[in-house]
N, C-alpha and C. Protein backbone atom coordinates (compact mmCIF):
# COMPACT_ATOMS: atom_id res chain seq x y z
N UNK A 1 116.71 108.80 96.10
CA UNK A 1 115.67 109.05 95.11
C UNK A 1 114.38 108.38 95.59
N UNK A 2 113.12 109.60 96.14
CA UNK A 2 112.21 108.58 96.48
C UNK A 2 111.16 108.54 95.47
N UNK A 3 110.28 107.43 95.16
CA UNK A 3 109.59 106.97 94.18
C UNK A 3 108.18 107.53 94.31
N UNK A 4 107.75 107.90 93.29
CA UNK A 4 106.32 108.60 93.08
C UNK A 4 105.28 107.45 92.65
N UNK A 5 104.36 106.82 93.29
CA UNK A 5 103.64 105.97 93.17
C UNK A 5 102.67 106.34 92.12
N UNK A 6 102.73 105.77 90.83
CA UNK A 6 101.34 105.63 90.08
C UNK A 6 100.45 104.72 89.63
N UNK A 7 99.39 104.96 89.37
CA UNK A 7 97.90 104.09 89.69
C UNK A 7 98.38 102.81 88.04
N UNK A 8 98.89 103.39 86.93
CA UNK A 8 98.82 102.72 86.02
C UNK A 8 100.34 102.43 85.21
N UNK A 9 100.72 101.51 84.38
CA UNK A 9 102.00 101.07 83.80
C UNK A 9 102.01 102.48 83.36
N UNK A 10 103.72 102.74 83.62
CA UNK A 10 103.91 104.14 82.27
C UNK A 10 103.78 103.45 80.69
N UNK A 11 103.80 104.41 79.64
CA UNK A 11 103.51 104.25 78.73
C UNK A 11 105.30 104.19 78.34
N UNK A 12 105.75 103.28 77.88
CA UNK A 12 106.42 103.01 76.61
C UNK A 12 106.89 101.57 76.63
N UNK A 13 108.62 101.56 76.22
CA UNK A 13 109.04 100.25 76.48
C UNK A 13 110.26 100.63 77.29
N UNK A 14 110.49 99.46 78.24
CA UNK A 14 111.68 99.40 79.48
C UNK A 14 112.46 98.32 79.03
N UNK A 15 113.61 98.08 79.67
CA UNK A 15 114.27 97.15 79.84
C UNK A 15 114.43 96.95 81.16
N UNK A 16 114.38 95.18 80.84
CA UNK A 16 114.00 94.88 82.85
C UNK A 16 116.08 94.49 83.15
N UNK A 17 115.66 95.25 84.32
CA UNK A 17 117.28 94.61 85.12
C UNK A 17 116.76 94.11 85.83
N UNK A 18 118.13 92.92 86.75
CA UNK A 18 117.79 91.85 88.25
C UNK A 18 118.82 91.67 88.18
N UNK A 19 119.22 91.57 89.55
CA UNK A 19 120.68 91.24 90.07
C UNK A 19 121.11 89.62 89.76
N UNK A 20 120.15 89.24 89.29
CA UNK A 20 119.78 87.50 88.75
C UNK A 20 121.19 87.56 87.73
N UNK A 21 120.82 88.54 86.58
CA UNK A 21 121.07 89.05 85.38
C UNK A 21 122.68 89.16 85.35
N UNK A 22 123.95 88.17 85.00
CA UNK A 22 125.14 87.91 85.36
C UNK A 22 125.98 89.36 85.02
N UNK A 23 125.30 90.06 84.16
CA UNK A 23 126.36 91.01 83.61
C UNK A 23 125.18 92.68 84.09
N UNK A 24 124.62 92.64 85.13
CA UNK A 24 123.67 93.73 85.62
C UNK A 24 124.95 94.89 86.01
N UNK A 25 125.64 94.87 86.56
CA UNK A 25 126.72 95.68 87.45
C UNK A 25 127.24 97.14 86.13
N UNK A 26 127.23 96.12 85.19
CA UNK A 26 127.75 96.93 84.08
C UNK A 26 126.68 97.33 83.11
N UNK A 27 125.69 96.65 83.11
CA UNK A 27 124.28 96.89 82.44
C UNK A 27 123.66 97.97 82.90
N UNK A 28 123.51 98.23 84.03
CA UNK A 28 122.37 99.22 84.63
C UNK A 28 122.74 100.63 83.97
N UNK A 29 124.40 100.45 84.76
CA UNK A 29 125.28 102.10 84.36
C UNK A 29 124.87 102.43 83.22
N UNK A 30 125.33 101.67 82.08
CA UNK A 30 124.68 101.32 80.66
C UNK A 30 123.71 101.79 80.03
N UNK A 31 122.73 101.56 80.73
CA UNK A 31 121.10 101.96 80.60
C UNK A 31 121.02 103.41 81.01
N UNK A 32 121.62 103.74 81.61
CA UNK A 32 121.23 104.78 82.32
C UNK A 32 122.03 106.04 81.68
N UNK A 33 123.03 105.85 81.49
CA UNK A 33 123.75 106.51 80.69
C UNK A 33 123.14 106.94 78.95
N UNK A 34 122.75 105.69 78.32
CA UNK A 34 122.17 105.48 76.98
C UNK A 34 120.64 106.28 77.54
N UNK A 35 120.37 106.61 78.81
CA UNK A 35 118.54 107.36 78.79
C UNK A 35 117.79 106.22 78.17
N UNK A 36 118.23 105.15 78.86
CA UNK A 36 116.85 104.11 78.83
C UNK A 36 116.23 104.03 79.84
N UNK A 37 114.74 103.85 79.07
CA UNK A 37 113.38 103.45 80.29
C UNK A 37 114.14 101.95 80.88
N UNK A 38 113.70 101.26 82.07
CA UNK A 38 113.83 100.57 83.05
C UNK A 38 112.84 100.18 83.46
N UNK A 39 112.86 98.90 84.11
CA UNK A 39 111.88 98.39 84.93
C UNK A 39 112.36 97.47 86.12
N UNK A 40 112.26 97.40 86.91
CA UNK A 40 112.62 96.43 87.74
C UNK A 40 111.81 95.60 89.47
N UNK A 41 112.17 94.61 89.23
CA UNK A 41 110.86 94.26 91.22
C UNK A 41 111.55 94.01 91.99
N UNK A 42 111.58 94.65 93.35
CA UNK A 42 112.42 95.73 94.32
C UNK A 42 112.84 94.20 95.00
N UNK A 43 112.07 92.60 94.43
CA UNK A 43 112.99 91.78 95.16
C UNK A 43 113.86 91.38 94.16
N UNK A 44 113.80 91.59 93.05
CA UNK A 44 114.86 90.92 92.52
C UNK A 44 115.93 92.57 92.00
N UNK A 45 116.12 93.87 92.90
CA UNK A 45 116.92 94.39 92.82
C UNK A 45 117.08 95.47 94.04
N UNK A 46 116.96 94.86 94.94
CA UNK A 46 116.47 95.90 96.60
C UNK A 46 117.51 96.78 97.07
N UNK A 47 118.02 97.06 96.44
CA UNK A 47 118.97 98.36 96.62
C UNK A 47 119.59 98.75 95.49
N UNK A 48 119.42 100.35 95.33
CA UNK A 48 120.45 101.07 94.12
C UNK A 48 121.34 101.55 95.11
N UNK A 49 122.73 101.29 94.40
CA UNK A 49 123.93 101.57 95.27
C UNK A 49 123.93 103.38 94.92
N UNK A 50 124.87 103.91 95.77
CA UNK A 50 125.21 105.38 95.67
C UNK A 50 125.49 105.83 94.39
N UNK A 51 126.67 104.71 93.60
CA UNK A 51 126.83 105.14 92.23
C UNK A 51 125.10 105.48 91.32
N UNK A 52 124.50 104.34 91.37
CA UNK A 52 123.35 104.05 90.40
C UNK A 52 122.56 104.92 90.69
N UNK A 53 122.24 105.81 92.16
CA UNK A 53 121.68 106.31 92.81
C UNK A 53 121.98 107.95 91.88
N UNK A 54 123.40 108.29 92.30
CA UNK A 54 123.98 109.56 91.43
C UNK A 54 124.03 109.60 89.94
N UNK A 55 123.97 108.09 89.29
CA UNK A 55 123.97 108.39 88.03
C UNK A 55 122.70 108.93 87.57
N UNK A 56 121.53 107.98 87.80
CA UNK A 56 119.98 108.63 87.93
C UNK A 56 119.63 109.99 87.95
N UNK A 57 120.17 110.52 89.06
CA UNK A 57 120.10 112.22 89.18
C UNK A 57 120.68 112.61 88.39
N UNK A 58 122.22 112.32 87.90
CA UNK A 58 122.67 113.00 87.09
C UNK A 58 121.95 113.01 85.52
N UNK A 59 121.53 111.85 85.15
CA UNK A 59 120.41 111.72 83.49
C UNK A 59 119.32 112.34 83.86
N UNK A 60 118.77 112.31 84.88
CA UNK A 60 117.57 113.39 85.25
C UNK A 60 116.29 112.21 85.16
N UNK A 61 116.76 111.20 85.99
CA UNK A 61 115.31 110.49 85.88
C UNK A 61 114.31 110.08 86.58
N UNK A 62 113.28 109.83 86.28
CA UNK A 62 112.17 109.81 87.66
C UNK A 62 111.57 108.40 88.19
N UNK A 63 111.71 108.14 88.86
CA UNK A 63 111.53 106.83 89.84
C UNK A 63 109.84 106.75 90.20
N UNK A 64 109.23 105.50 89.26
CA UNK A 64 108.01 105.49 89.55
C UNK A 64 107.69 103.92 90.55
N UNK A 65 106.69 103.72 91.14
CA UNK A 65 106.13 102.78 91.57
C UNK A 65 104.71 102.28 91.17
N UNK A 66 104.10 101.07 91.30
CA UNK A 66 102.80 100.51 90.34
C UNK A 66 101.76 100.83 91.76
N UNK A 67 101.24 101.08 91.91
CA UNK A 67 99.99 101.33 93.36
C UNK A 67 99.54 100.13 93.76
N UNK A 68 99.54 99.06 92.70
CA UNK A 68 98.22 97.88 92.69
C UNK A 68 99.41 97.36 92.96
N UNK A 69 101.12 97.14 93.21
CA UNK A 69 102.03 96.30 92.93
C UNK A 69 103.58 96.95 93.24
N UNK A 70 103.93 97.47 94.14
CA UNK A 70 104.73 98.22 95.18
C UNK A 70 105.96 97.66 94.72
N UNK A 71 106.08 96.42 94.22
CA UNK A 71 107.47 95.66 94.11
C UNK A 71 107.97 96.13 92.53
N UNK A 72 107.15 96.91 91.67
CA UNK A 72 106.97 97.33 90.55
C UNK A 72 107.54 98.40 90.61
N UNK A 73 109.00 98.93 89.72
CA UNK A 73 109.71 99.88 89.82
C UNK A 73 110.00 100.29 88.38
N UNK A 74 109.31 101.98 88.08
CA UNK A 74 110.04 102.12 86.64
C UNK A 74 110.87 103.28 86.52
N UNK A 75 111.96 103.11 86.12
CA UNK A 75 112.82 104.42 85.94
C UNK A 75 113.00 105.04 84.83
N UNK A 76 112.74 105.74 84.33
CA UNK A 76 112.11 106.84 83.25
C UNK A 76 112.78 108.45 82.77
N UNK A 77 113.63 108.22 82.03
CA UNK A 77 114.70 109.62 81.36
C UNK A 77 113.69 110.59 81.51
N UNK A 78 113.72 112.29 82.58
CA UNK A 78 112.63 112.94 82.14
C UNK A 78 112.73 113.66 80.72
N UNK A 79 112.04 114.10 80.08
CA UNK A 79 112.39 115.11 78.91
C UNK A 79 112.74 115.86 78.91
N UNK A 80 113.58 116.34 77.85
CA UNK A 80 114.55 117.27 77.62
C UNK A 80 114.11 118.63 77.11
């Protein structure tokens, strides 16, 4: 999934994941499944595994980046 860089924050509310985050493994799927917005900074989560990767495609969601801030990642349910 490659990321579409935009100039400004998307508009709504995210929930931030990090691999910091003790219970993330089971959280993300979670999120993603439930079509929640996301946010995350590519050092505190530098790889989506194959699963997280296929689940994404499968909810239909779009992978943004911040322009001013590259480490800035938002993942975003498209509409239905």
């Amino acid at each position: 999934m490659i990321p579409f860089t935009v100039k400004l924050v998307p508009k709504g509310d995210f929930e931030k994941i990090s691999i910091q985050m003790p219970d993330w493994e089971t959280r993300f799927p979670s999120l993603i499944s439930q079509r929640i917005a996301i946010k995350y900074r590519f050092n505190e989560m530098p790889n989506l595994s194959k699963e997280i990767q296929e689940l994404l495609v499968e909810k239909q969601y779009v992978h943004l980046t911040l322009e001013s801030d590259l480490d800035q990642h938002f993942l975003i349910p498209a509409p239905k």
